[in-house]
Protein backbone atom coordinates (compact mmCIF):
# COMPACT_ATOMS: atom_id res chain seq x y z
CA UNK A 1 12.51 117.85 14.75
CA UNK A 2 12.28 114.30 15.96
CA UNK A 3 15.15 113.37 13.37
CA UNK A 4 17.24 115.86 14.43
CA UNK A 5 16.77 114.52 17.87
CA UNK A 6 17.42 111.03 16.67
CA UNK A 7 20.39 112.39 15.24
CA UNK A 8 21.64 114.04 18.22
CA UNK A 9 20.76 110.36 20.32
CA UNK A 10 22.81 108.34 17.64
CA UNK A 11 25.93 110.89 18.24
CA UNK A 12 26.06 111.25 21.82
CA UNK A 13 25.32 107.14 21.97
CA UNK A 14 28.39 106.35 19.46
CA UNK A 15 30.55 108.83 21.86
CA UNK A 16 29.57 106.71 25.05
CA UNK A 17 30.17 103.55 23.79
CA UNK A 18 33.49 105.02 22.19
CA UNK A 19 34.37 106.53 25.50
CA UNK A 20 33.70 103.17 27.50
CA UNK A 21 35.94 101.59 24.93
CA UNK A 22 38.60 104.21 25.09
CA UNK A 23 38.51 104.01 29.02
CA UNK A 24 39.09 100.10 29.28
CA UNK A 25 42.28 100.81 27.36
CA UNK A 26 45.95 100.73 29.18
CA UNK A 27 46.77 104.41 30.55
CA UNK A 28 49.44 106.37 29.78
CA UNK A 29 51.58 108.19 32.85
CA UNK A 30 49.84 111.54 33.10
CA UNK A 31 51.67 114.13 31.88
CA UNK A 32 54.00 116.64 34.47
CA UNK A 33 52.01 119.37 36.74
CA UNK A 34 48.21 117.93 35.85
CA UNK A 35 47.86 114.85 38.35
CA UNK A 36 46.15 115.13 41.17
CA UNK A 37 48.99 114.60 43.61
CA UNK A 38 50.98 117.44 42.33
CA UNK A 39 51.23 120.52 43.67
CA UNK A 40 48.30 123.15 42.50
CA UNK A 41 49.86 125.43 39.70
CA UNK A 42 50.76 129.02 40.83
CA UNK A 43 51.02 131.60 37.51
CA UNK A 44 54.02 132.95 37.72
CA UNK A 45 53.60 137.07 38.94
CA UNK A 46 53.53 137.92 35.37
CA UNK A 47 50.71 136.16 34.14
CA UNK A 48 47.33 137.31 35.89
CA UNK A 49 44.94 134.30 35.77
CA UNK A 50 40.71 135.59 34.94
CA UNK A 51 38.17 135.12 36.89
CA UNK A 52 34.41 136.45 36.38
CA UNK A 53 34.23 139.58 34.48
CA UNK A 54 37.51 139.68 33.28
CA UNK A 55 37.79 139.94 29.54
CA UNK A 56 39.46 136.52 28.32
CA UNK A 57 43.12 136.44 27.59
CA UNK A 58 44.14 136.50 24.37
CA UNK A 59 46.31 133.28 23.46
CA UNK A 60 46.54 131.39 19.79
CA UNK A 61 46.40 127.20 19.64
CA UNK A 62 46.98 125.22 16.68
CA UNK A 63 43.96 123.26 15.48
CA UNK A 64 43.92 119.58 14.53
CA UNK A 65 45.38 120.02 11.28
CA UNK A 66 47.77 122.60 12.63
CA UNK A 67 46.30 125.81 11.58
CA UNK A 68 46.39 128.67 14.24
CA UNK A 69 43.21 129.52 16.21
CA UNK A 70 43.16 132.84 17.61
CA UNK A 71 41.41 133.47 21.20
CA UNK A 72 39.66 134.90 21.79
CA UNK A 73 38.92 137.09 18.07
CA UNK A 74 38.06 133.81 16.58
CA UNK A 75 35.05 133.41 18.24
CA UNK A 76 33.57 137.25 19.23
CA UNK A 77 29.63 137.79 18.38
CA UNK A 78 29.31 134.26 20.31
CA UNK A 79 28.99 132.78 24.19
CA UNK A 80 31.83 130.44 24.21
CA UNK A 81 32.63 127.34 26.47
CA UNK A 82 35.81 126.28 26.85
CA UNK A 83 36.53 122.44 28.02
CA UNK A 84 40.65 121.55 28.91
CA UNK A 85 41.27 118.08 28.52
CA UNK A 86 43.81 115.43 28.03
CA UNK A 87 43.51 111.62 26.39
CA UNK A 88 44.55 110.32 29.25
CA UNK A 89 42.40 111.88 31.62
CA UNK A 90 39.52 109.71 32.90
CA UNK A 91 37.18 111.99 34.25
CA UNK A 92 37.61 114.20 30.94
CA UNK A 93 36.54 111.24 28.70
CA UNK A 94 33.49 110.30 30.78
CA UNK A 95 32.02 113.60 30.16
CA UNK A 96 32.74 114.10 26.77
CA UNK A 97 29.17 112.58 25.56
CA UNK A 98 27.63 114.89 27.74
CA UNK A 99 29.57 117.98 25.89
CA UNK A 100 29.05 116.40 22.31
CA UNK A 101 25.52 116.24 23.18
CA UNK A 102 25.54 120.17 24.06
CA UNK A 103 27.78 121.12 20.78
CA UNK A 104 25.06 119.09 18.79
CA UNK A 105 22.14 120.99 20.23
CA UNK A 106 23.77 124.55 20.08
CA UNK A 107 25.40 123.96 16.60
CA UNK A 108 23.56 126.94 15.29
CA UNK A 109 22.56 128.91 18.47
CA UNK A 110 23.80 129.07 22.11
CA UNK A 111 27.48 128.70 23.29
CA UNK A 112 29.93 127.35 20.31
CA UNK A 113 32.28 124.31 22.21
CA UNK A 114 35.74 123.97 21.94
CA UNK A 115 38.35 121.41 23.38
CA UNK A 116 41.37 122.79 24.71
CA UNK A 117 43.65 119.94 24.91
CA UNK A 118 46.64 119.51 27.10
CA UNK A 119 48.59 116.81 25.54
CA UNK A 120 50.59 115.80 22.44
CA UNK A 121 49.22 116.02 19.50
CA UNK A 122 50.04 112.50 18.58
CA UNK A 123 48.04 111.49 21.17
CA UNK A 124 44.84 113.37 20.97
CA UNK A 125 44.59 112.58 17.31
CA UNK A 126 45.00 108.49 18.38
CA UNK A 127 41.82 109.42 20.99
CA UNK A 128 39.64 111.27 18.84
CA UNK A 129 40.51 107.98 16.13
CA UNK A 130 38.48 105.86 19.08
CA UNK A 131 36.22 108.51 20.40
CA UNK A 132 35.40 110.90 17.76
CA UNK A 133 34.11 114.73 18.70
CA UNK A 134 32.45 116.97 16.36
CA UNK A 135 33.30 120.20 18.29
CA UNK A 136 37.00 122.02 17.09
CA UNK A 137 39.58 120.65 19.65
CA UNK A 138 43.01 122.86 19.77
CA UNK A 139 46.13 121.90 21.50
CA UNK A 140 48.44 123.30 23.94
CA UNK A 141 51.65 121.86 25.77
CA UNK A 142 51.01 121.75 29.91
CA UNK A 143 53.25 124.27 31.79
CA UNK A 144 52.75 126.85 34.60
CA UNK A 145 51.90 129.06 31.43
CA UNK A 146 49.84 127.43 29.46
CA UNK A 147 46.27 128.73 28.14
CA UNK A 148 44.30 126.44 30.82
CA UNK A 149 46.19 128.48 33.64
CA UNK A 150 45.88 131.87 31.94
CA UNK A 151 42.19 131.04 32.32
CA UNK A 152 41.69 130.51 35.59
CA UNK A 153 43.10 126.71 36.34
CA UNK A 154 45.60 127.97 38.50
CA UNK A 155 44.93 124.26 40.21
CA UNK A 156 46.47 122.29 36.92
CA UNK A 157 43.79 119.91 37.27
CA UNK A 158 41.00 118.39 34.67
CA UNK A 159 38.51 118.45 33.60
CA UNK A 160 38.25 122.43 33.07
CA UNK A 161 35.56 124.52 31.68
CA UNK A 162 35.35 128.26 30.94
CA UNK A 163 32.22 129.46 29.84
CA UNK A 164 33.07 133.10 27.93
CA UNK A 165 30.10 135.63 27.06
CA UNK A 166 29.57 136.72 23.30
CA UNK A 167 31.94 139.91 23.88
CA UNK A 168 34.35 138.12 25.56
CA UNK A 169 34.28 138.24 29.18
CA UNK A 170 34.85 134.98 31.31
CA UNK A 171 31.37 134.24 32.95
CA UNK A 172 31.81 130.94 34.77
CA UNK A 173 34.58 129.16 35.51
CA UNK A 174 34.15 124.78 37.04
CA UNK A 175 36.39 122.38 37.49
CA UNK A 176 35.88 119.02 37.45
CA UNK A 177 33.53 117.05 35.42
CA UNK A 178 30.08 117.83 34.07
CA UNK A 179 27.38 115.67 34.85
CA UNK A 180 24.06 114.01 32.84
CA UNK A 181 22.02 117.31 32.36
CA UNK A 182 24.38 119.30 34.10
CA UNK A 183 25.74 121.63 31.27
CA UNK A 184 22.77 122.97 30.34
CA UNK A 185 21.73 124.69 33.04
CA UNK A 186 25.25 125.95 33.83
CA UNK A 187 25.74 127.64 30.60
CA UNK A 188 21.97 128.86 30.69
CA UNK A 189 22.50 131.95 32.90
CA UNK A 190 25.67 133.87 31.22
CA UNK A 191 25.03 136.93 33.54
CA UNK A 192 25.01 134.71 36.69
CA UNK A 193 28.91 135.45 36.99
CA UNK A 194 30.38 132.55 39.64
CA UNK A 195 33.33 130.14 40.12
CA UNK A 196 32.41 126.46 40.80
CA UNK A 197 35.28 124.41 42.40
């Protein structure tokens, strides 16, 4: 037990100290429709953002290496939290300990963690070179379509989570950052259906 927490210390520490470094770096211009001076999102009529209780939309990503990931099929049988990010998003990096921290401890049990990342895939893989995540990451190009908005973020800002139950349905929904300690107990009661903004 106590090596496993060592273990679990020694990951989330490298990630910090990864993320500091990554964060004293030169940004990039944020990509179109996700800064915070843009106008919020709107889905256009046909596409019916979720809330609480809905069942997730269905939607496929490629993976790192380029391989399709089904929504939400790929993960039934399992809670599922879903964080949207981008490699140039500040607030996204700081919390990104915080999230490896969860994946580590609910790598067997509990909700599985995936990164939904809204940016080129060029670009994430540079980032996760500097700040390395053991959770699956997907990718998906930003647009008034895109799998972030068909999940609720009809905002277009980030940090985004989704927290799905194990037969699908959307059960929270925050945006913004998590904070130190914070994920836990917001993923700890799936029937507690609510929207944090």
């Amino acid at each position: 037990m106590r090596s496993a927490l060592w273990w679990v210390a020694g990951i989330a520490a490298a990630a910090g100290l990864s993320a500091g470094a990554w964060l004293s770096r030169p940004t990039p211009a944020p990509l179109p429709l996700m800064t915070e001076t843009s106008k919020p999102v709107r889905p256009p009529e046909q596409i019916a953002a979720v809330g609480p209780g809905d069942l997730m939309p269905a939607f496929t990503l490629p993976d790192l290496d380029g391989m399709p990931v089904q929504f939400p099929d790929r993960f039934k049988g399992k809670p599922l939290l879903i964080n949207v990010w981008a490699s140039w998003c500040a607030p996204c990096i700081e919390e990104m300990p915080e999230l490896a921290r969860f994946a580590a401890r609910h790598a067997d049990n509990g909700p599985q963690v995936v990164g939904l990342a809204l940016d080129t895939p060029e670009a994430v893989l540079d980032f996760l070179g500097n700040v390395p995540v053991y959770y699956p990451i997907v990718i998906e190009t930003p647009g008034p379509v895109d799998a972030s908005v068909k999940l609720g973020n009809t905002q277009g800002l980030l940090p985004y989570s989704v927290l799905v139950d194990a037969q699908g349905r959307i059960v929270k929904q925050k945006l913004g950052p998590f904070k130190a300690g914070e994920i836990e107990a917001w993923a700890a009661a799936p029937d507690a259906a609510e929207t944090t903004r």
